[in-house]
C-alpha atoms as a PDB file:
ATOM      1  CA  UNK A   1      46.692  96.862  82.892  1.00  0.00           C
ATOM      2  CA  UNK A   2      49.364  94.006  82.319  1.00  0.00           C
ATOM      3  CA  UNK A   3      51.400  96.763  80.802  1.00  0.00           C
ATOM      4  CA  UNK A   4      51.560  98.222  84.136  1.00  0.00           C
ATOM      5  CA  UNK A   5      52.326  95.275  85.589  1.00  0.00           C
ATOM      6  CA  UNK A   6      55.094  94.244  83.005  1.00  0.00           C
ATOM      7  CA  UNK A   7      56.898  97.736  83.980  1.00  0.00           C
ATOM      8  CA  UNK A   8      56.484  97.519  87.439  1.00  0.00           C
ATOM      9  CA  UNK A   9      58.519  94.108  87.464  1.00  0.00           C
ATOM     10  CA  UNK A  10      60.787  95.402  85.366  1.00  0.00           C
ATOM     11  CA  UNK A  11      61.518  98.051  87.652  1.00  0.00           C
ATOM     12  CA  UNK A  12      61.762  95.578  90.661  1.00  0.00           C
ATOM     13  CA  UNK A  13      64.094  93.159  88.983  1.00  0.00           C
ATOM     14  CA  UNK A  14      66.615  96.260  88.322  1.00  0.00           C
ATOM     15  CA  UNK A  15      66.723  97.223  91.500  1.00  0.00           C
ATOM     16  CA  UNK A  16      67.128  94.010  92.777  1.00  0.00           C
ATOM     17  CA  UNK A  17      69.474  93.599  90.583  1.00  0.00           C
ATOM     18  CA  UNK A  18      71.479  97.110  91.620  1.00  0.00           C
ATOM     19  CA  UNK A  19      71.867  95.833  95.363  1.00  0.00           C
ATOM     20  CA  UNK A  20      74.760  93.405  94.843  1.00  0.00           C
ATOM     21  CA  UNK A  21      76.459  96.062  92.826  1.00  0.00           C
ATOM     22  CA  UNK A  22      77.145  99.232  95.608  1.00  0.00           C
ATOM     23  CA  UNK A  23      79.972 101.592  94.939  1.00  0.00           C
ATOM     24  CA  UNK A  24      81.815 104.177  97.571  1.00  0.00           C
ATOM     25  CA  UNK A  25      83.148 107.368  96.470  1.00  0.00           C
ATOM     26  CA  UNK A  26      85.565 109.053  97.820  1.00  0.00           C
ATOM     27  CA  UNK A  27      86.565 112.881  96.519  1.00  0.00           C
ATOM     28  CA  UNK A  28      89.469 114.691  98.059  1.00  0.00           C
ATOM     29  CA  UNK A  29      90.487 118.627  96.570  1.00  0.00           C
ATOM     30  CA  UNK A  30      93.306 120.814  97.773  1.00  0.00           C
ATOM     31  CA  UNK A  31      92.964 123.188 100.861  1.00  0.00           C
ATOM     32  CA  UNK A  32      92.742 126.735  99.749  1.00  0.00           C
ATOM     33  CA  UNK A  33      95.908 128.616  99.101  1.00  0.00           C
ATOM     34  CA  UNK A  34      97.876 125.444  98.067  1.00  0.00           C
ATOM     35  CA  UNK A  35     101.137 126.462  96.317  1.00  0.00           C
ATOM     36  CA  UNK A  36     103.671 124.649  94.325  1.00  0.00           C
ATOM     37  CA  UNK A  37     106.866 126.015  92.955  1.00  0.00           C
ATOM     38  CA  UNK A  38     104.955 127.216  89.810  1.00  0.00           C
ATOM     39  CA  UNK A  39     102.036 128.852  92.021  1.00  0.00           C
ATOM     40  CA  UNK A  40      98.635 128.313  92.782  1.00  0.00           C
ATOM     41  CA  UNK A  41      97.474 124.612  92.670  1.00  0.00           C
ATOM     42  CA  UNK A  42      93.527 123.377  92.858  1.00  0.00           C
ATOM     43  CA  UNK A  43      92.826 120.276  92.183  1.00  0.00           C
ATOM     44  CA  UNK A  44      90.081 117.306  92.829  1.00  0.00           C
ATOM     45  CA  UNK A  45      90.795 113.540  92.916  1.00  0.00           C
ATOM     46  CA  UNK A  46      87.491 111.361  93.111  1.00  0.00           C
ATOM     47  CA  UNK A  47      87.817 107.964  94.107  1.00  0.00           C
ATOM     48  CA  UNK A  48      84.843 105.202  92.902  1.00  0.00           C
ATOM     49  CA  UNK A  49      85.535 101.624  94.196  1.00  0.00           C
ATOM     50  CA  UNK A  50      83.213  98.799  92.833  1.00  0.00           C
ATOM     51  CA  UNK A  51      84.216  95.199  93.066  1.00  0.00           C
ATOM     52  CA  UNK A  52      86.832  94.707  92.313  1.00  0.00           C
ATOM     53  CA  UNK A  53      87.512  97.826  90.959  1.00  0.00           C
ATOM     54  CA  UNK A  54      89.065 101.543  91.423  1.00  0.00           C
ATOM     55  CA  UNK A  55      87.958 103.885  89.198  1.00  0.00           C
ATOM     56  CA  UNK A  56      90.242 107.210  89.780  1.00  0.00           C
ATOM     57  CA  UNK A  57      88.996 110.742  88.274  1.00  0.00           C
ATOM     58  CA  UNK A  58      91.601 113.716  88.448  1.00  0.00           C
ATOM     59  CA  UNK A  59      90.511 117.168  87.656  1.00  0.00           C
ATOM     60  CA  UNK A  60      92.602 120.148  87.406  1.00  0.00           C
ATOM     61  CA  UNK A  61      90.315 122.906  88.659  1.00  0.00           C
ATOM     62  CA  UNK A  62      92.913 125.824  88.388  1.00  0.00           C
ATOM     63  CA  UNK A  63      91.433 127.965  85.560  1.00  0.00           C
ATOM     64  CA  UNK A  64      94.349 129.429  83.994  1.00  0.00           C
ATOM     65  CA  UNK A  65      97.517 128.019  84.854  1.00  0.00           C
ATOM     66  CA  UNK A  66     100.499 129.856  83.871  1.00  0.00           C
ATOM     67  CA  UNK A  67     103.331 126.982  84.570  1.00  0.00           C
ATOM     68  CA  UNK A  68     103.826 123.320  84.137  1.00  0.00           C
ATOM     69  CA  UNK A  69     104.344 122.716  88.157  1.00  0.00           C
ATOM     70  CA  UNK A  70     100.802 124.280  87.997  1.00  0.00           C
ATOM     71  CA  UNK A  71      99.452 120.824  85.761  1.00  0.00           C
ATOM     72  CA  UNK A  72      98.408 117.622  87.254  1.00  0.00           C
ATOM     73  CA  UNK A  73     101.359 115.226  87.237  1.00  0.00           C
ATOM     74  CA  UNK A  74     101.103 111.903  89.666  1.00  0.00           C
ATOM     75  CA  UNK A  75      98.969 110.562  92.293  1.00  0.00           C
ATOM     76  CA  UNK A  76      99.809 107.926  94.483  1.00  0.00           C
ATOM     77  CA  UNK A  77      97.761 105.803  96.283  1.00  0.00           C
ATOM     78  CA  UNK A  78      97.387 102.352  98.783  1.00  0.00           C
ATOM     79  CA  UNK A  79      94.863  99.678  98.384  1.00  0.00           C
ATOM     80  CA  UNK A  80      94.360  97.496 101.655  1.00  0.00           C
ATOM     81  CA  UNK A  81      96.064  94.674 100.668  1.00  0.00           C
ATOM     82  CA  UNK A  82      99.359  97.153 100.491  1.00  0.00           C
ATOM     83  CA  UNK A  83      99.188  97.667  96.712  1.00  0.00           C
ATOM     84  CA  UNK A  84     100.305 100.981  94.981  1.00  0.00           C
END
C-alpha cells in the first residue's frame, strides 16, 4: 500500500512540476504545387517556443529532388521584440 502511495506522489509532483514549463508549437508546410526555379518544393517548418527558447525543425518532405533549388536553404524569421 505505501508503494502506491509513493507512486502516486510521484506522479503529482511531475505534473506539478510540468505546469510552469508549457510550450506552443507552431508548424507551417508549403501550399500544394509550390515551385521554385529547380521545380517542385514541399517542405515543413515546426516552430516549439519554451522560455526562453525557439526550437526550429525544418524538414524537406520532397522525396526525390532532382536540383539544388529543390533543397532547403534559409528561413527567416521575427521574434516580438523585432529580432531576426
Amino acid at each position: 500500500m505505501s508503494q502506491c502511495i509513493r507512486v502516486t506522489a510521484t506522479l503529482f509532483f511531475c505534473g506539478m512540476c510540468c505546469l510552469g514549463a508549457q510550450a506552443s508549437f507552431i508548424t507551417y508546410v508549403t501550399t500544394a504545387g509550390s515551385m521554385t526555379g529547380g521545380g517542385d518544393v514541399d517542405a515543413s517548418v515546426t516552430f516549439t517556443t519554451g522560455t526562453g527558447t525557439i526550437m526550429v525543425t525544418l524538414n524537406n518532405l520532397e522525396p526525390n529532388p532532382a536540383d539544388e533549388a529543390e533543397l532547403l536553404s534559409d528561413l527567416f524569421f521575427t521574434v516580438g521584440n523585432g529580432t531576426t
